[in-house]
PDB file of N, CA and C in Angstrom:
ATOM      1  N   UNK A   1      13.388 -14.078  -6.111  1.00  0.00           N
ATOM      2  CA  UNK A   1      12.256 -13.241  -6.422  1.00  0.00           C
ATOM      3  C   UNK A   1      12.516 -11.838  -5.872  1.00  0.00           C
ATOM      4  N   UNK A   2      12.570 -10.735  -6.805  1.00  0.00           N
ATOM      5  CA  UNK A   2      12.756  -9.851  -5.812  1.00  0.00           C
ATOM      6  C   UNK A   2      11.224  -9.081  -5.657  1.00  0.00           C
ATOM      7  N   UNK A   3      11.466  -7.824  -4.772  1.00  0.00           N
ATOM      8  CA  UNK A   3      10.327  -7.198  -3.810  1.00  0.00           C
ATOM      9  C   UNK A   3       8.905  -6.649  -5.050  1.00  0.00           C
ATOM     10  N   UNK A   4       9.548  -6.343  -5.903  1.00  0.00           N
ATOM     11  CA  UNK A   4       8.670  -5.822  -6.904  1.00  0.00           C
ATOM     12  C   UNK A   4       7.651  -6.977  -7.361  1.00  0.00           C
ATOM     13  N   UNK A   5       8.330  -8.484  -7.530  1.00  0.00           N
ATOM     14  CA  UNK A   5       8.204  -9.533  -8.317  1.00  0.00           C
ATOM     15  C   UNK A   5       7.020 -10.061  -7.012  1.00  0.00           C
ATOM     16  N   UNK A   6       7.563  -9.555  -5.860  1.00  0.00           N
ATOM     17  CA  UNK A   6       6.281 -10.160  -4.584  1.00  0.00           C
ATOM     18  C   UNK A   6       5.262  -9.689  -4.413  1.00  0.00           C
ATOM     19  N   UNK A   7       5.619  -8.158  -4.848  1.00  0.00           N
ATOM     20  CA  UNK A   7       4.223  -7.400  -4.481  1.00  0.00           C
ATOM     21  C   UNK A   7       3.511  -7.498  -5.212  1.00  0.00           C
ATOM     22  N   UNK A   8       3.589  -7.655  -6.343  1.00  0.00           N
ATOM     23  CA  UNK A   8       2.402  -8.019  -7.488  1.00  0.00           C
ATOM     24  C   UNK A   8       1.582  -9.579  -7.306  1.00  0.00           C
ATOM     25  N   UNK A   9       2.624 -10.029  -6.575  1.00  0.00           N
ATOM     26  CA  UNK A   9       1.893 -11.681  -6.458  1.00  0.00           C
ATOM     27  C   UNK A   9       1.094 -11.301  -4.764  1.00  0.00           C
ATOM     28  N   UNK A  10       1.427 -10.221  -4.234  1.00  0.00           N
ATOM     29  CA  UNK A  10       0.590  -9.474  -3.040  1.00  0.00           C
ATOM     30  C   UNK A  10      -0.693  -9.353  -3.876  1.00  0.00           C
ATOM     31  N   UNK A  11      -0.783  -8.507  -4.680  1.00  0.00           N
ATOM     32  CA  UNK A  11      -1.454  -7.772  -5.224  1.00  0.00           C
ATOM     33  C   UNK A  11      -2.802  -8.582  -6.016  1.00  0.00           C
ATOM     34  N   UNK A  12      -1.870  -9.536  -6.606  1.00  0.00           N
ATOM     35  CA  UNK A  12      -2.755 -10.634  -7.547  1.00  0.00           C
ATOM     36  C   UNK A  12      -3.537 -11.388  -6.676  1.00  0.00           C
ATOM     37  N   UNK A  13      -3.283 -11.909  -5.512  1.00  0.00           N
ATOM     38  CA  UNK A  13      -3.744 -12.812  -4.410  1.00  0.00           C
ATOM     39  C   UNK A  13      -4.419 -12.191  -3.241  1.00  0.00           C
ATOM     40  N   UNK A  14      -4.467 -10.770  -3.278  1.00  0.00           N
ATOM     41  CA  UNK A  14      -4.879 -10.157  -2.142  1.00  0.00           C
ATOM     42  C   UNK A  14      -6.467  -9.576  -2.222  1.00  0.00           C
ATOM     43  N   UNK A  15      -7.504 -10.511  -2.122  1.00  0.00           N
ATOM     44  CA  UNK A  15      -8.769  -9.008  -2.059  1.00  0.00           C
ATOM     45  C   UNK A  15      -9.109  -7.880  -1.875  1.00  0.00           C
ATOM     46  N   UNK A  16      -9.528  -6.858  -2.416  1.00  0.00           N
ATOM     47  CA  UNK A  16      -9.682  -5.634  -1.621  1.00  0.00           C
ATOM     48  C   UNK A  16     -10.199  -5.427  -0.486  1.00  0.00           C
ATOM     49  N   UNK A  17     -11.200  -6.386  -0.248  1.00  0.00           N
ATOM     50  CA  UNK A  17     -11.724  -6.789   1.352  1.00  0.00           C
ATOM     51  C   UNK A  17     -10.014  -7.052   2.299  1.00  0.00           C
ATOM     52  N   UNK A  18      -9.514  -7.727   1.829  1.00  0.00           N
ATOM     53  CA  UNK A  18      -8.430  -8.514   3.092  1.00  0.00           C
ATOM     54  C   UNK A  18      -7.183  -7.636   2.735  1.00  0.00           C
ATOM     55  N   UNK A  19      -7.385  -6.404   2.134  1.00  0.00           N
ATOM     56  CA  UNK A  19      -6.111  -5.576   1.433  1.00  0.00           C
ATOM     57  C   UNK A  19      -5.916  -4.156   2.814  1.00  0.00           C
ATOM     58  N   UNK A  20      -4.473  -3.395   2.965  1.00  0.00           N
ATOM     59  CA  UNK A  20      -4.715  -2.525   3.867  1.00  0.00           C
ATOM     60  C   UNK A  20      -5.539  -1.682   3.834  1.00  0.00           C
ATOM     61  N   UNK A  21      -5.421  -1.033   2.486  1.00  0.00           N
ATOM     62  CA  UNK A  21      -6.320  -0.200   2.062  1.00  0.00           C
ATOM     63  C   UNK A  21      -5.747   1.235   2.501  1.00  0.00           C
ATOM     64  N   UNK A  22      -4.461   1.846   3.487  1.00  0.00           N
ATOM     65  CA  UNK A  22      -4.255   2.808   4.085  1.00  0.00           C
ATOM     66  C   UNK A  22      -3.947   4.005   2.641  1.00  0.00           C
ATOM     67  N   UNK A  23      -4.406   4.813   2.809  1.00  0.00           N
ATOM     68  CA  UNK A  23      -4.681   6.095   1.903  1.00  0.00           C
ATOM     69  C   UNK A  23      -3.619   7.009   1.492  1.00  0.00           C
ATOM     70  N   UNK A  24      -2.816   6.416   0.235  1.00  0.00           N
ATOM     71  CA  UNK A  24      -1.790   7.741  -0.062  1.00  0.00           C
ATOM     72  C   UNK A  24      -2.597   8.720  -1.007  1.00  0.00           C
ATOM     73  N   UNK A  25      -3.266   8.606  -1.901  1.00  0.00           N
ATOM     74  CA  UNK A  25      -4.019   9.696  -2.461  1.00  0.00           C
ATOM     75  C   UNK A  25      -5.063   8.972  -3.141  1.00  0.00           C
ATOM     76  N   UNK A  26      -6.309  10.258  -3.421  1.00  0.00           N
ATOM     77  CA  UNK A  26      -7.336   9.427  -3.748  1.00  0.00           C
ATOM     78  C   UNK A  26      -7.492   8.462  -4.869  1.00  0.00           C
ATOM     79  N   UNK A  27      -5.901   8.370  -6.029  1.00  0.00           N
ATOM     80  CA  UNK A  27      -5.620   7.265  -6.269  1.00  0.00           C
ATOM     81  C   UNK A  27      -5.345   5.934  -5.924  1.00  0.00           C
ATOM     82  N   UNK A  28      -4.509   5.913  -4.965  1.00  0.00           N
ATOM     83  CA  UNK A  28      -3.701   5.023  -4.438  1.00  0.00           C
ATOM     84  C   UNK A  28      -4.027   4.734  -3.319  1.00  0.00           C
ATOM     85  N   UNK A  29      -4.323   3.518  -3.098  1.00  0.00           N
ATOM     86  CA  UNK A  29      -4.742   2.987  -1.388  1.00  0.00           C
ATOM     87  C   UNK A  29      -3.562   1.355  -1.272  1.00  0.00           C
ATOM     88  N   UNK A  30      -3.253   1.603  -0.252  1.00  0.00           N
ATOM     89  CA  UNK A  30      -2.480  -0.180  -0.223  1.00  0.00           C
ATOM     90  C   UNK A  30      -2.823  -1.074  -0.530  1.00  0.00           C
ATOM     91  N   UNK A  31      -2.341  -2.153  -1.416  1.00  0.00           N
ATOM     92  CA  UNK A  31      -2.549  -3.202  -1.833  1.00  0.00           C
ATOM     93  C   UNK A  31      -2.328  -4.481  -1.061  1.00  0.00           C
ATOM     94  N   UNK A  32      -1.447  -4.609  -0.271  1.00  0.00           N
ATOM     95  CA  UNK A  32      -1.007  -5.193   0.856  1.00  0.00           C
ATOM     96  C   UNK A  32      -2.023  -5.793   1.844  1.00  0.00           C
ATOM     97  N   UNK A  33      -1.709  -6.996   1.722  1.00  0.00           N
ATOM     98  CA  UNK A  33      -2.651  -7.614   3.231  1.00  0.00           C
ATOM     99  C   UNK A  33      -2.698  -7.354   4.118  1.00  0.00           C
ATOM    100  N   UNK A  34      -4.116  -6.856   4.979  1.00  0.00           N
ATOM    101  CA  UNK A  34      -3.747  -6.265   6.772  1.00  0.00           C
ATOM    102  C   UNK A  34      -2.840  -6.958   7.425  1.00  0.00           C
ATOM    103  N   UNK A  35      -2.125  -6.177   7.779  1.00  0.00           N
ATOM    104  CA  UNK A  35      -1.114  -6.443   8.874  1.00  0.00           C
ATOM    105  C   UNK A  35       0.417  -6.908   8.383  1.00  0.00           C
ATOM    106  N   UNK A  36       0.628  -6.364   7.104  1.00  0.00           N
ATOM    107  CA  UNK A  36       1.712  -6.691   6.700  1.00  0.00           C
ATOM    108  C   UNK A  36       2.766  -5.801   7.418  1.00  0.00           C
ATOM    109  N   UNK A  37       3.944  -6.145   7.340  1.00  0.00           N
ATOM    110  CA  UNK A  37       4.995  -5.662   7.633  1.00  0.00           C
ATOM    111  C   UNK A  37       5.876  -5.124   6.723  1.00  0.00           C
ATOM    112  N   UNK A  38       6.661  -3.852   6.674  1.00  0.00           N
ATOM    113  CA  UNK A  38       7.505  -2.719   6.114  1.00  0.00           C
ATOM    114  C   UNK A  38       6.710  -1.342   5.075  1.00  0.00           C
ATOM    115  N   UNK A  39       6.949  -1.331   4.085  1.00  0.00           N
ATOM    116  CA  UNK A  39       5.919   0.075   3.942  1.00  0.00           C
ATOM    117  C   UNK A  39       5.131  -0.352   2.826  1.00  0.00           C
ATOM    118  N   UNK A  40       3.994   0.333   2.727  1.00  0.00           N
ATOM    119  CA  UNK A  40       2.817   0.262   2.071  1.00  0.00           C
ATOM    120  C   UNK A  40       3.158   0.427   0.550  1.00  0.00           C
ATOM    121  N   UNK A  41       2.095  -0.126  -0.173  1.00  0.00           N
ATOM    122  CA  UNK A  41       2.267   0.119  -1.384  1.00  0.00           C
ATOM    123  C   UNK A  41       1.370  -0.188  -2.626  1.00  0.00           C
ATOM    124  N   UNK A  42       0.994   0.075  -3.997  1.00  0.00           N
ATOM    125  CA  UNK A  42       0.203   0.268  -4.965  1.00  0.00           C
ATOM    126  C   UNK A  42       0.568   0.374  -5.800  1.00  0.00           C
ATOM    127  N   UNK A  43      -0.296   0.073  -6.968  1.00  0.00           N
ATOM    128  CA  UNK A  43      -0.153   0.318  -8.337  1.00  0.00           C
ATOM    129  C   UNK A  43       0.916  -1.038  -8.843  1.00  0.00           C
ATOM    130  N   UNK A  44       1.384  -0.958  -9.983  1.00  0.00           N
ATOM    131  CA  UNK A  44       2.094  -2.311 -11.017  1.00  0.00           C
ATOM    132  C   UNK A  44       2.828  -1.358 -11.864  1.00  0.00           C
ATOM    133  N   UNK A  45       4.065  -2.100 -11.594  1.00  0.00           N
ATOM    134  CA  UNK A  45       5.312  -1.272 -12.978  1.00  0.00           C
ATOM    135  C   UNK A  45       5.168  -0.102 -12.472  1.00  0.00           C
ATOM    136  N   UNK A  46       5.600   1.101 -13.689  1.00  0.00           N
ATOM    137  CA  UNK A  46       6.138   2.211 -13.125  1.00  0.00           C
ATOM    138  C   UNK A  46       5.235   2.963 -12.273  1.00  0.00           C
ATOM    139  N   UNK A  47       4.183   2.196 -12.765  1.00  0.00           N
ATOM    140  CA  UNK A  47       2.979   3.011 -11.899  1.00  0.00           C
ATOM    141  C   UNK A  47       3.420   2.840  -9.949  1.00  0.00           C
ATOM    142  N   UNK A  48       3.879   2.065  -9.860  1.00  0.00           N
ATOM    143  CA  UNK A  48       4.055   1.908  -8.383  1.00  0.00           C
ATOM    144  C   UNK A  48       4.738   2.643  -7.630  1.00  0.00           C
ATOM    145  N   UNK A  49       3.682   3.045  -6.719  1.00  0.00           N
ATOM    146  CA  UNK A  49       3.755   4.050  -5.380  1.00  0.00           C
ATOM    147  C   UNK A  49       4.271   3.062  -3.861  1.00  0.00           C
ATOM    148  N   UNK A  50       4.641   3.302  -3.394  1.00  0.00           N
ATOM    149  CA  UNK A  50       5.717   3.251  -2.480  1.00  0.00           C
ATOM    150  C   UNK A  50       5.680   4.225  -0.942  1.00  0.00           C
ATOM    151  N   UNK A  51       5.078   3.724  -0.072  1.00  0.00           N
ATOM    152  CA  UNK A  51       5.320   4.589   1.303  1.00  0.00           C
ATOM    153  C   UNK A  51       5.423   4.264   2.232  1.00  0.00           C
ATOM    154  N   UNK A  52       5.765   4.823   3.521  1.00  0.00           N
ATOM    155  CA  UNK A  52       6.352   4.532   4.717  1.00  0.00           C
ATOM    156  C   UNK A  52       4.582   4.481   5.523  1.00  0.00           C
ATOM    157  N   UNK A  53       4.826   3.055   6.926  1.00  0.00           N
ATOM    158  CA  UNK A  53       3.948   3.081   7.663  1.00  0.00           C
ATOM    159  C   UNK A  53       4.133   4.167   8.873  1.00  0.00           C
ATOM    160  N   UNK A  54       3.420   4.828   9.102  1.00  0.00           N
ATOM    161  CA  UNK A  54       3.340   5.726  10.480  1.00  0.00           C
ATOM    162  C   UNK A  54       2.216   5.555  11.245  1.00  0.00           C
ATOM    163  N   UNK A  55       3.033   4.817  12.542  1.00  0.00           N
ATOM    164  CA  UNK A  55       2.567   4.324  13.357  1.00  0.00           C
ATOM    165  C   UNK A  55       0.887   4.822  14.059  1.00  0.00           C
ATOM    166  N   UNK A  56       1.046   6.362  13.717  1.00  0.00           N
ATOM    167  CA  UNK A  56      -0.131   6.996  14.171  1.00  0.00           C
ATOM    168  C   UNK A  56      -1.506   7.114  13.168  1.00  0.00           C
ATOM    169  N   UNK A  57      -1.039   6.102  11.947  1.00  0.00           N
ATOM    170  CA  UNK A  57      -2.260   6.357  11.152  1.00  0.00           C
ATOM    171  C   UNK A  57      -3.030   4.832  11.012  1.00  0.00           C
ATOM    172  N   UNK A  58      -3.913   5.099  10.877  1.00  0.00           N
ATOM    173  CA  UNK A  58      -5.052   3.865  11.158  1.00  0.00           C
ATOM    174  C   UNK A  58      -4.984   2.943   9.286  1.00  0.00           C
ATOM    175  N   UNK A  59      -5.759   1.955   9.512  1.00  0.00           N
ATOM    176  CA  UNK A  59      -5.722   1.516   8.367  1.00  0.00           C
ATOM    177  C   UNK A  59      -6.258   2.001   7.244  1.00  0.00           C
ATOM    178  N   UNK A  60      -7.218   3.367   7.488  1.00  0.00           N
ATOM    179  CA  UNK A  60      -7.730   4.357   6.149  1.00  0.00           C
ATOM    180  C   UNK A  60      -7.599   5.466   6.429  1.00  0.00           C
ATOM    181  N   UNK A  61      -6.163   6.253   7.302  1.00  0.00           N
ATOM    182  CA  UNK A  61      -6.123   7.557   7.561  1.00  0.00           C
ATOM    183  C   UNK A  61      -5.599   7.898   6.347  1.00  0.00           C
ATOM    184  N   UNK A  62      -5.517   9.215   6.492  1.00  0.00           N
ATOM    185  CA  UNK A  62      -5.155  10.475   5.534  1.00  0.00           C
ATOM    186  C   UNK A  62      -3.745  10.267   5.440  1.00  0.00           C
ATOM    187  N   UNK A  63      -2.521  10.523   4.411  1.00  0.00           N
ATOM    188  CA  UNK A  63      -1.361  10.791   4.978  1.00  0.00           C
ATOM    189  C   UNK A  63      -1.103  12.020   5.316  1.00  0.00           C
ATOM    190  N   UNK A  64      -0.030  12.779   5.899  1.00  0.00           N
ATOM    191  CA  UNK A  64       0.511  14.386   5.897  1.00  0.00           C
ATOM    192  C   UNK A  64       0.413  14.807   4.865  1.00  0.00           C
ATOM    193  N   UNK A  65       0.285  16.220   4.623  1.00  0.00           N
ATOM    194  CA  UNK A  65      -0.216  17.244   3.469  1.00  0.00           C
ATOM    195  C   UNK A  65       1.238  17.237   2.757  1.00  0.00           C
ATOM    196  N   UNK A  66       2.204  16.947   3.674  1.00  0.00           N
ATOM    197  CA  UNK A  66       3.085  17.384   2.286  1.00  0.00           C
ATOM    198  C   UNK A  66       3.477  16.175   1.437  1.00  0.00           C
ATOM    199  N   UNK A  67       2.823  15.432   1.320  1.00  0.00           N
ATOM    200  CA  UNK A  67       2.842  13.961   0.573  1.00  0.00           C
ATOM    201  C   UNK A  67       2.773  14.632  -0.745  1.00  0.00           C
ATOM    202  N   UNK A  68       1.608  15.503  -0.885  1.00  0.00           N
ATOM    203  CA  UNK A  68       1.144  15.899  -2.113  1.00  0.00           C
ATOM    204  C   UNK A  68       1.786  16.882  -2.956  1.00  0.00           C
TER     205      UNK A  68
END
């Protein structure tokens, strides 16, 4: 199975209640179950966004400005 093929079965199985929810833009919030491990992520197919956890941001912080 690869990573793409997991995250969607993340995605499919995950509530938005029990999801990270951490904030890449006011599109995109993590799909990922709290407390997962390696980097965050959203969206299905090409649509999928992709980002790094930093340690200093909470589970609905902002990311850095130059994200955008």
């Amino acid at each position: 199975m690869s990573f793409d093929e997991r995250l969607d079965l993340e995605f499919a199985y995950t509530s938005y209640l029990d999801s990270c929810r951490d904030l890449y833009s006011p599109a995109y919030r993590c799909r990922r179950p709290i407390g997962h491990d390696g980097t965050h992520a959203s969206g299905f197919g090409a649509h999928r966004v992709r980002w790094p956890q930093l340690s200093l941001n909470g589970p609905v912080a902002t990311p850095p400005a130059a994200r955008f």
